[in-house]
N, C-alpha and C. Protein backbone atom coordinates (compact mmCIF):
# COMPACT_ATOMS: atom_id res chain seq x y z
N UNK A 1 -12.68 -357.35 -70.14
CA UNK A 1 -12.81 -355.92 -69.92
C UNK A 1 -13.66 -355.69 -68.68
N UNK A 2 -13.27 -354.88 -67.69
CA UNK A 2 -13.72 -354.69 -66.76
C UNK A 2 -14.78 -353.73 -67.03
N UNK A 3 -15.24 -353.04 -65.95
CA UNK A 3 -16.74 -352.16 -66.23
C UNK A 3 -17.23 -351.75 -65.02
N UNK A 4 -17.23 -350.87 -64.19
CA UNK A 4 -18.21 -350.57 -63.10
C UNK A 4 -19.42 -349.67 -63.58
N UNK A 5 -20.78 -350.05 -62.80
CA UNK A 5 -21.47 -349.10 -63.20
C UNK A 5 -21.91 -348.15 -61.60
N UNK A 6 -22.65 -346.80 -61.86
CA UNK A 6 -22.50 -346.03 -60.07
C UNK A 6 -24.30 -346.42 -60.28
N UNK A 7 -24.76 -346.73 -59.27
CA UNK A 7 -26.11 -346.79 -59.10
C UNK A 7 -26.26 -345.84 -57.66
N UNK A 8 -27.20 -344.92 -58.14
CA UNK A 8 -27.57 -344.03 -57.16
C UNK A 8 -28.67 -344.17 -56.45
N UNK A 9 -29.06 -343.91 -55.24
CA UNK A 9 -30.70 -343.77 -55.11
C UNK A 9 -30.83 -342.51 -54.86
N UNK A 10 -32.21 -341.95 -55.42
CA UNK A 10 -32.78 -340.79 -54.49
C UNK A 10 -34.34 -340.81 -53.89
N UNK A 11 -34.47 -340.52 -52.78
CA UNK A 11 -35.49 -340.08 -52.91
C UNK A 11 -36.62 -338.88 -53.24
N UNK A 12 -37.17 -338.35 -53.71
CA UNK A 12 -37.64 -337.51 -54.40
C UNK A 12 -39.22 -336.96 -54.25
N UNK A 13 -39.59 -337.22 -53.14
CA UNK A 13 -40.00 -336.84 -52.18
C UNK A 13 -41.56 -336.14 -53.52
N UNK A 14 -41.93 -336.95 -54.20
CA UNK A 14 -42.73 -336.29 -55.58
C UNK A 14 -44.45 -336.63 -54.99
N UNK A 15 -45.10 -335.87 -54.42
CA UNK A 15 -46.30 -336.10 -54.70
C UNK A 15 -47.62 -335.49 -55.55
N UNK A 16 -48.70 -336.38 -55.48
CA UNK A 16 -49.37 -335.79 -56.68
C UNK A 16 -49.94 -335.09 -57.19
N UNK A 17 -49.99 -333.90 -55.86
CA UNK A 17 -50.39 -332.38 -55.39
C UNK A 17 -49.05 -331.58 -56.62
N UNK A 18 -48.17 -332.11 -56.88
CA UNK A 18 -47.19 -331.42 -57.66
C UNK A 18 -47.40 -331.43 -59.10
N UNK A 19 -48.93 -331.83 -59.40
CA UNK A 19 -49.09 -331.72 -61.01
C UNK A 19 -50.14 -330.92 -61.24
N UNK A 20 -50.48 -330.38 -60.31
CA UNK A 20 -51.73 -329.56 -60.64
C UNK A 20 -50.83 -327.95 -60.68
N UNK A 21 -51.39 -326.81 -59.86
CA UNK A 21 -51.07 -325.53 -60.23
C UNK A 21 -49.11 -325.17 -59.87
N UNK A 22 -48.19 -325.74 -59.75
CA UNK A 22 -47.23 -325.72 -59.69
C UNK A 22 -46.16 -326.90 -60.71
N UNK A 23 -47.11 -327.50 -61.35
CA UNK A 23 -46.35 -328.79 -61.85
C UNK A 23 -44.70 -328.10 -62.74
N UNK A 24 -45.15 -326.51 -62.87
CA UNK A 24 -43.62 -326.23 -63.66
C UNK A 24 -42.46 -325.98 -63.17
N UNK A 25 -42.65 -325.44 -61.88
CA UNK A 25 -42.17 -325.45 -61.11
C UNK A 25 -41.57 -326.22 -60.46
N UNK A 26 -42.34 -327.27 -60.32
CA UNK A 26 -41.49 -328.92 -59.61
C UNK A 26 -41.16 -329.13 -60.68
N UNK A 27 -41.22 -329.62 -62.14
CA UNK A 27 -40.39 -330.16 -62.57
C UNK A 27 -38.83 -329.25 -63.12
N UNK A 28 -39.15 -327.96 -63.05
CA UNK A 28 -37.69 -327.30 -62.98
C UNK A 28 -36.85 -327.53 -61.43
N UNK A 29 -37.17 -328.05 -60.73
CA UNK A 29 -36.40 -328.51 -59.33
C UNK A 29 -36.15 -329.74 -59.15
N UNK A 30 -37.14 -330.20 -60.18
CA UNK A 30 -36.82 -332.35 -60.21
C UNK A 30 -35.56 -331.89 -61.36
N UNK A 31 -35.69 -331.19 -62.71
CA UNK A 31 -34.68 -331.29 -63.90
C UNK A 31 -33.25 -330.54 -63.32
N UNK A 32 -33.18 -329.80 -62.20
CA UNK A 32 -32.22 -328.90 -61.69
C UNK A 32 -31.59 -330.52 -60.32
N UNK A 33 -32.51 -331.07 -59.96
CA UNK A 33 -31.72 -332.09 -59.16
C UNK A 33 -31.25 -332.78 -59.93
N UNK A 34 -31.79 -333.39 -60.94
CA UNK A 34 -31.48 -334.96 -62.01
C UNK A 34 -29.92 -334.57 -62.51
N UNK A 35 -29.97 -333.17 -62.78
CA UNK A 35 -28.70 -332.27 -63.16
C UNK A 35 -27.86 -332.47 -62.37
N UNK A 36 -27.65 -332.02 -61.00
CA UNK A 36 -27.19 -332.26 -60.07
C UNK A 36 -25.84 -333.60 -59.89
N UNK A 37 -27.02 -334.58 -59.77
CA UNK A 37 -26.95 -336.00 -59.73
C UNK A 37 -25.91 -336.57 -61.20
N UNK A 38 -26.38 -336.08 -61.96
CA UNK A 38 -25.82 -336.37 -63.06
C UNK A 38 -24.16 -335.90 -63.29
N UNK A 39 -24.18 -334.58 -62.96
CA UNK A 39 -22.72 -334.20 -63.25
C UNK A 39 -21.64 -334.36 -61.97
N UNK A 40 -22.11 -334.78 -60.81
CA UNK A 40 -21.78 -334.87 -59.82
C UNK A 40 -21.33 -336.37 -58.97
N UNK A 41 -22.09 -337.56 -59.99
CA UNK A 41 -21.65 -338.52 -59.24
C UNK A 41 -21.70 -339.80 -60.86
N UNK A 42 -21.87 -339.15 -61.87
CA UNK A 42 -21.98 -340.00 -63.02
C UNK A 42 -22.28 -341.25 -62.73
N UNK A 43 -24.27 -341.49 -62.93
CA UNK A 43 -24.32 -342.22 -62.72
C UNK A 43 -24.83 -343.65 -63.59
N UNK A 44 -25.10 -344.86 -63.79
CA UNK A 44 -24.88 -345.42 -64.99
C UNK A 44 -27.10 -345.80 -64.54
N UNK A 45 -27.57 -346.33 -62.93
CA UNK A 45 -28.19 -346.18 -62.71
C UNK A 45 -29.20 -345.07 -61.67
N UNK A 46 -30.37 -344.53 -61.76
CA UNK A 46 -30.85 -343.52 -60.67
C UNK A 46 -32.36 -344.20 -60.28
N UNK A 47 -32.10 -344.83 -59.27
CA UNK A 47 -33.34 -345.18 -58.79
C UNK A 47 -33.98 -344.36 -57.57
N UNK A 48 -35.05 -344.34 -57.77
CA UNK A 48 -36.27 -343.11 -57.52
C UNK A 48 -37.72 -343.75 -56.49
N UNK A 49 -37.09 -343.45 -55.54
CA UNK A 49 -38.45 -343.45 -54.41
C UNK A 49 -39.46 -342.47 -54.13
N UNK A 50 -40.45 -342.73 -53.74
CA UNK A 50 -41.45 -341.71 -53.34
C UNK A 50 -41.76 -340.97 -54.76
N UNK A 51 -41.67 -341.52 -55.43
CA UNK A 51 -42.45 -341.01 -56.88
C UNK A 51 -44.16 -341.59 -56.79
N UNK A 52 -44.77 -340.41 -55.96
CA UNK A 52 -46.32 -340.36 -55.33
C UNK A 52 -46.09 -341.13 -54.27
N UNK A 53 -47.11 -341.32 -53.51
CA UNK A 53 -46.96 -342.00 -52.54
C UNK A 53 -48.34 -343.37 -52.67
N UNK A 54 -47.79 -344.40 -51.60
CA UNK A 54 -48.71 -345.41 -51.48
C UNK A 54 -50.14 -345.50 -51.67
N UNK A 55 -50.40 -344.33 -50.72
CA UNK A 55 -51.81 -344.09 -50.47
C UNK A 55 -52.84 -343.22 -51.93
N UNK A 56 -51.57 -342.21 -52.44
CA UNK A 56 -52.00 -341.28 -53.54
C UNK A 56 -51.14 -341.85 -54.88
N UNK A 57 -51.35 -342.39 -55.26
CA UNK A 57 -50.17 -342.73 -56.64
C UNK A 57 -50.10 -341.73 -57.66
N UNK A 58 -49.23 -342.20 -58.07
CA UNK A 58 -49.38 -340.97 -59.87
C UNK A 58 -50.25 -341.62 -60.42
N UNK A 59 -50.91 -340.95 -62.02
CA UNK A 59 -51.49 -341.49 -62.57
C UNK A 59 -50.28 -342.02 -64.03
N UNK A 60 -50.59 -343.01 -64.33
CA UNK A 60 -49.39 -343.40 -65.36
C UNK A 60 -49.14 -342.08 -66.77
N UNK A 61 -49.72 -341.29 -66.62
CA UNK A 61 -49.66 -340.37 -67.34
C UNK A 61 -48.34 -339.43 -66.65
N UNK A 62 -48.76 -338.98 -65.21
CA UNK A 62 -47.98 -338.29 -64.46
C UNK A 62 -46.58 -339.08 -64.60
N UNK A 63 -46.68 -340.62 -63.73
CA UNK A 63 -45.55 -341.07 -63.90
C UNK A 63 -44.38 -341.27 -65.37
N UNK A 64 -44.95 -340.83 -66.48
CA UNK A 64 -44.48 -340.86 -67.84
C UNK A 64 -43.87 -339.30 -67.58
N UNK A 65 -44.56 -338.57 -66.91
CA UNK A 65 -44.28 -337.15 -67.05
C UNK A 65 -42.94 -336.62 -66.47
N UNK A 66 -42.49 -337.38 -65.46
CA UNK A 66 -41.81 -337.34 -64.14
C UNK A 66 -40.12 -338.36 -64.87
N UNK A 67 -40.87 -339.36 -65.85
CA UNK A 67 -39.54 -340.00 -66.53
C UNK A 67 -38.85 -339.31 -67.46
N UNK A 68 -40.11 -338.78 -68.57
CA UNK A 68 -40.07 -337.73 -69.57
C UNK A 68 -38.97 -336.75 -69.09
N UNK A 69 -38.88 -335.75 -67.76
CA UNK A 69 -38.28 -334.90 -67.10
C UNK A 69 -37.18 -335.44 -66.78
N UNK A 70 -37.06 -336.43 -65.94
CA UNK A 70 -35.51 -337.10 -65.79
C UNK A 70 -34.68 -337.58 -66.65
N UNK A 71 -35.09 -337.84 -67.78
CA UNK A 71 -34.31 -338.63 -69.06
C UNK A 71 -34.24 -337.16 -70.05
N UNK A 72 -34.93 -336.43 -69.92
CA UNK A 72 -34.17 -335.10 -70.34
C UNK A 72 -33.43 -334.31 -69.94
N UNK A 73 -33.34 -334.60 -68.95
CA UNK A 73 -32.33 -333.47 -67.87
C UNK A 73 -31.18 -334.49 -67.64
N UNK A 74 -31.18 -335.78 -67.83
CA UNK A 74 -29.86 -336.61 -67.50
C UNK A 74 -29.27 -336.18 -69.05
N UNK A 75 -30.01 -336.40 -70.08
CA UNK A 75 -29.66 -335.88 -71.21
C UNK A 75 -28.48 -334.72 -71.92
N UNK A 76 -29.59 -333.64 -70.83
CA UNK A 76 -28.63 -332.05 -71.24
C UNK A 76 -27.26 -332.45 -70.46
N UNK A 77 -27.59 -333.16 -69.33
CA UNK A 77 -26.41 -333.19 -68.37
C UNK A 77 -25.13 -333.48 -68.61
N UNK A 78 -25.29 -334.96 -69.79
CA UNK A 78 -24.58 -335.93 -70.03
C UNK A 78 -23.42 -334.94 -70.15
N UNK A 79 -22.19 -335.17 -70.48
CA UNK A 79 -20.73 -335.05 -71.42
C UNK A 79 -20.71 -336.06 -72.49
N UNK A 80 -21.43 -336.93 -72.47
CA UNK A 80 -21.45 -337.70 -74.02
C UNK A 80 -23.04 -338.15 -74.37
N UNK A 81 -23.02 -338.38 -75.68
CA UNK A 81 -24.54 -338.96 -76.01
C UNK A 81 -24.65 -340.15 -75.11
N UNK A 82 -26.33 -340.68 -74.48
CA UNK A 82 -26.89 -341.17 -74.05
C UNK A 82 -27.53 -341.32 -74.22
N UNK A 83 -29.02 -342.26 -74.04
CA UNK A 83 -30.35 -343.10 -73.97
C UNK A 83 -30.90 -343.93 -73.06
N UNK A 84 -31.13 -342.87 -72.02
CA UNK A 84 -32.30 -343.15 -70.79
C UNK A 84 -33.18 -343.46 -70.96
N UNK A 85 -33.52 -344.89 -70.44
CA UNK A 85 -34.47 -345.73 -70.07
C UNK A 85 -35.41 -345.75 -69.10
N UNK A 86 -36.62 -346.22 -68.93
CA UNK A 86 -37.59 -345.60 -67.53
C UNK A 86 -37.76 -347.11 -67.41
N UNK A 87 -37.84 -347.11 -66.15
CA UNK A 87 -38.55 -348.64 -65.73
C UNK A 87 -39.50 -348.01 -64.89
N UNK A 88 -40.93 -348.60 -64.60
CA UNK A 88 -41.77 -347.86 -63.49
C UNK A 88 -43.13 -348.77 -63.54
N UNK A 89 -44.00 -348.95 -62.71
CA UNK A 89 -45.09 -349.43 -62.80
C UNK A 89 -46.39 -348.51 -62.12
N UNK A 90 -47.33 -348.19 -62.78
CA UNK A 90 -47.89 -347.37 -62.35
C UNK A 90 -49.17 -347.85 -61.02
N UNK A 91 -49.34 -346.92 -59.96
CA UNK A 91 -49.49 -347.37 -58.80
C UNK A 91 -48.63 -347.46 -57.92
N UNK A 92 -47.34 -347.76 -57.89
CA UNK A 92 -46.18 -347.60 -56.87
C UNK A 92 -45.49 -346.58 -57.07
N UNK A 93 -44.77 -345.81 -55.64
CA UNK A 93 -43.88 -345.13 -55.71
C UNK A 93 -42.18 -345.57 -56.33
N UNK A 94 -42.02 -346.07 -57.04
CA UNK A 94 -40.82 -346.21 -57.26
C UNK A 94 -40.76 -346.08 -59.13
N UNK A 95 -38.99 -345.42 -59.42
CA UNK A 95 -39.35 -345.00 -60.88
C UNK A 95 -37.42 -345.22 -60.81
N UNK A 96 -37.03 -346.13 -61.85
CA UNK A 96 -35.73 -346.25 -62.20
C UNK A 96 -35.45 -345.67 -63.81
N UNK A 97 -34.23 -345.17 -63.89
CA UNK A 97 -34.18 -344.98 -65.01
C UNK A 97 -32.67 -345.22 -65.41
N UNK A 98 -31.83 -345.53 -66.73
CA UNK A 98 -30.61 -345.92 -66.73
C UNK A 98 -30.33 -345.24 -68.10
N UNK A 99 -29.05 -345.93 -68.08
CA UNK A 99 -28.29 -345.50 -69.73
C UNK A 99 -28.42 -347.04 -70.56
N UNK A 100 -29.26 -346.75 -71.59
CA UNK A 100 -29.38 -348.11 -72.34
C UNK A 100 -28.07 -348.30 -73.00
N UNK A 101 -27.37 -349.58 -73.26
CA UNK A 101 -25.93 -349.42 -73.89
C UNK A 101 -25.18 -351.21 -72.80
N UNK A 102 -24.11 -350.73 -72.74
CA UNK A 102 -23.69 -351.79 -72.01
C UNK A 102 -24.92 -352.58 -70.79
N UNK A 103 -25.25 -351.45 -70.01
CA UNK A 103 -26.14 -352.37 -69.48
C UNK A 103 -27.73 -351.85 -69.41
N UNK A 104 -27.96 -353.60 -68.96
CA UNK A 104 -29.68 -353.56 -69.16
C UNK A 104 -30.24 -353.19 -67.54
N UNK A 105 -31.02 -352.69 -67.69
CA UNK A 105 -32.05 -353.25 -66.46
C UNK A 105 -33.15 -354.41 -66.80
N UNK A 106 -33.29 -355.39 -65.97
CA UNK A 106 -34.48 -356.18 -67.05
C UNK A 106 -35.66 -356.87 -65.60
N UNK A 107 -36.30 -357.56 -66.03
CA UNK A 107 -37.10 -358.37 -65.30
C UNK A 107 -37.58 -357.49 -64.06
N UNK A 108 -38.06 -356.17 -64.52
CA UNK A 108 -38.69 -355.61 -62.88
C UNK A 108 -39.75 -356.44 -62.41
N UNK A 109 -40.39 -355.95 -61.26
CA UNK A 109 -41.28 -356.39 -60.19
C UNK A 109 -41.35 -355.32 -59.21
N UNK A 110 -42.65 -355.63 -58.83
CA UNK A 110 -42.71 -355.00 -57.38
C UNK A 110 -42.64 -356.25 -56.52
N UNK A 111 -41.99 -355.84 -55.13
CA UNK A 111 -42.34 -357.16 -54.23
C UNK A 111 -43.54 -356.36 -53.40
N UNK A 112 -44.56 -357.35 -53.24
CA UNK A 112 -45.51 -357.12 -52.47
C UNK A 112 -45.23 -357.25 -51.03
N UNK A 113 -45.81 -357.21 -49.79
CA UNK A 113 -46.01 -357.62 -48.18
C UNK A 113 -44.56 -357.50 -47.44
N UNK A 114 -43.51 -356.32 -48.31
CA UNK A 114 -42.25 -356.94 -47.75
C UNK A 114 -41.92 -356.78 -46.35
N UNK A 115 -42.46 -355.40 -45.55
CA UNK A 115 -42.46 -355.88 -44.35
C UNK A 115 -43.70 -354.33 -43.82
N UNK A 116 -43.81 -354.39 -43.08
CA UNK A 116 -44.90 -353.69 -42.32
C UNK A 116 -44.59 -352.47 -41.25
N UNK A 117 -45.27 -350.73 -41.46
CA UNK A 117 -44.45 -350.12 -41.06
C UNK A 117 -46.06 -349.16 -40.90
N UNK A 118 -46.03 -348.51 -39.25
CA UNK A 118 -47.21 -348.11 -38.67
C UNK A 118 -48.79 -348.81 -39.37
N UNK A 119 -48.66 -350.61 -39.09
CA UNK A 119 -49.59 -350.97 -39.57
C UNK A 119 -49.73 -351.15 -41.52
N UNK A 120 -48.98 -350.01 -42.06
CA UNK A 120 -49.32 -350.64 -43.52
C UNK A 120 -48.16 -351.33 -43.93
N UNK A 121 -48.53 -351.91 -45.06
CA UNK A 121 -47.24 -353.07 -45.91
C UNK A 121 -47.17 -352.31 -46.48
N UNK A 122 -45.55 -352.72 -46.75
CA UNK A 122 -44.79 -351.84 -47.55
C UNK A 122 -44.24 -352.74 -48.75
N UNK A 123 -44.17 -352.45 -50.29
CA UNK A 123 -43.60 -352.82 -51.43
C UNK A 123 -42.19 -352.32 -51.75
N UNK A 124 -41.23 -352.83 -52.75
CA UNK A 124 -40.48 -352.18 -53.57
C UNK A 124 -40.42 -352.78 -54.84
N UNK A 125 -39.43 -352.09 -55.04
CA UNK A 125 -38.94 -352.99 -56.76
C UNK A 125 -37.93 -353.32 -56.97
N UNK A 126 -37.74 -354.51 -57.31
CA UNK A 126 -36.59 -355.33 -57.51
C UNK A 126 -36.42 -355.22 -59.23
N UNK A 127 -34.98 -355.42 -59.79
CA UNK A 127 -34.97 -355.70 -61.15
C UNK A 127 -33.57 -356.14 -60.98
N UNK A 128 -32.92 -356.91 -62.16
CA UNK A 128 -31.88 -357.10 -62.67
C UNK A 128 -30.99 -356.27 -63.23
N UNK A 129 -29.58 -355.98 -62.73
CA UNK A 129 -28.47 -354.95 -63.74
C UNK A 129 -27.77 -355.79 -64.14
N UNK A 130 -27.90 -356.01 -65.67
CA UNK A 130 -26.73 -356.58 -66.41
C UNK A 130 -25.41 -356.34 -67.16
N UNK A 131 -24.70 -356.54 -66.94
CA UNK A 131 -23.64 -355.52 -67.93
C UNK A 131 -22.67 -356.54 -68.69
N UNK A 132 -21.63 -355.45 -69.15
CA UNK A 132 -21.52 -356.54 -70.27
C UNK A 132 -20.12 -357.59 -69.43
N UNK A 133 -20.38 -358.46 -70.76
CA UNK A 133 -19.36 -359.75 -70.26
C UNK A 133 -20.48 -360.50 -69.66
N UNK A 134 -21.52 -360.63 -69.07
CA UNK A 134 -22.84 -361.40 -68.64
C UNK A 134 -23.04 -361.22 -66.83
N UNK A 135 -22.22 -360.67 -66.31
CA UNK A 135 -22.68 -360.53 -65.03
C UNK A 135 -23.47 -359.37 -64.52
N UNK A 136 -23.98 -360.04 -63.35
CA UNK A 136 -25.70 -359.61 -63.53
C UNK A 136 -26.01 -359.00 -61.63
N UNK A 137 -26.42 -358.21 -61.41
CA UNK A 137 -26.48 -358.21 -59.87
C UNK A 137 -28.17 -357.82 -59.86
N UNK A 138 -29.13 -358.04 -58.48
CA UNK A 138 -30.35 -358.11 -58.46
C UNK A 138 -30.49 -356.59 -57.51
N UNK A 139 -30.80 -355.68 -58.06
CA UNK A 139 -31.29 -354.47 -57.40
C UNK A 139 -32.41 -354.36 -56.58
N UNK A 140 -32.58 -353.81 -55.15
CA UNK A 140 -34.08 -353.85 -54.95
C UNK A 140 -33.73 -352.18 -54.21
N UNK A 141 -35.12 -351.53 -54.87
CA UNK A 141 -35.21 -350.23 -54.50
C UNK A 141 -36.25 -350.29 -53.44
N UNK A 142 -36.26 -349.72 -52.03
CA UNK A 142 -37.26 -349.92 -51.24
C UNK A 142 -37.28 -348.41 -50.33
N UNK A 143 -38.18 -348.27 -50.41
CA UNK A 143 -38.42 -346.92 -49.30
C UNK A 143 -38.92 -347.00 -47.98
N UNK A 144 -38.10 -346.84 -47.07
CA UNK A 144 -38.21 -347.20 -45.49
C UNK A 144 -38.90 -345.41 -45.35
N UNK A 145 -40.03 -345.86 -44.42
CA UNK A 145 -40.56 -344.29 -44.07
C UNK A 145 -39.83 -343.87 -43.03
N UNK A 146 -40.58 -342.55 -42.58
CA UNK A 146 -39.15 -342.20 -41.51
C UNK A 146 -40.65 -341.02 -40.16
N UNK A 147 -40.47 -340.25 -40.02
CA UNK A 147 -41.51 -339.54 -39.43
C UNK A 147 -41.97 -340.11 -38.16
N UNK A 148 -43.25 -340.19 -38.43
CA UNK A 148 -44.21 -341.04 -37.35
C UNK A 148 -44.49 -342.59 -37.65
N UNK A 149 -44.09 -343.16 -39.24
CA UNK A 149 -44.64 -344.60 -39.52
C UNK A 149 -43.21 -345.15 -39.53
N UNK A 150 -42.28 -345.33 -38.50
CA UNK A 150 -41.17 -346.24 -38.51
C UNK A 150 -41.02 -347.28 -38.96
N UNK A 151 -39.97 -348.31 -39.09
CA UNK A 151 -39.77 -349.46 -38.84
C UNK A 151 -39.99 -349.82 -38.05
């Protein structure tokens, strides 16, 4: 049996100025994008950059808050029942989330020193997509800056 799954990226541009006196607000524009995304390109994975940034991170509370919001809004979105998964490590910008079922995400990581951009190192996160029948492909989510700190 064959199987494709759609893995999306976004970036999401979330920092941590967005949990204090507006946090309802952003998250009705994070749950109105996830929506978006969801009915528009059905996706099996949504991996998530710039969830805080390097310098300012979430606090793992926030980052629970920010999964909490996307796995409910992929939810309402669905056309069939589902069970969104969060992968995330707190301290980095990056936040994946999937449909538990045929496939897994498994074995995350951040990679540390991966390459260097206006002077700072830059990380991502790598993990495993497994699906069924046993084949397996290695995901790495990475956020290239853009502005003034190039490549």
């Amino acid at each position: 049996m064959e199987m494709s799954a759609n893995v999306v990226f976004a970036n999401i541009a979330w920092k941590e100025s967005r949990h204090h006196r507006t946090l309802n607000a952003n998250m009705k524009l994070l749950n109105n994008t996830i929506t978006d995304i969801v009915r528009k390109l059905n996706p099996t994975v949504i991996c998530m950059c710039e969830v805080g940034e390097t310098t300012i991170p979430l606090s793992g509370e926030q980052m629970q808050q920010v999964a909490d919001c996307v796995s409910s809004a992929w939810k309402d979105a669905a056309t069939e029942h589902v069970k969104p998964c969060s992968m995330f490590t707190t301290g980095f910008p990056y936040m994946t989330i999937y449909i538990g079922g045929p496939f897994q995400c498994s074995d995350q990581k951040i990679l540390h020193d991966l390459y260097y951009a206006g002077g700072e190192t830059r990380t991502a996160q790598a993990f495993v997509l497994s699906g069924p029948g046993g084949g397996s492909i290695d995901v790495i989510n990475v956020h290239a800056p853009s502005g003034t700190k190039k490549l």
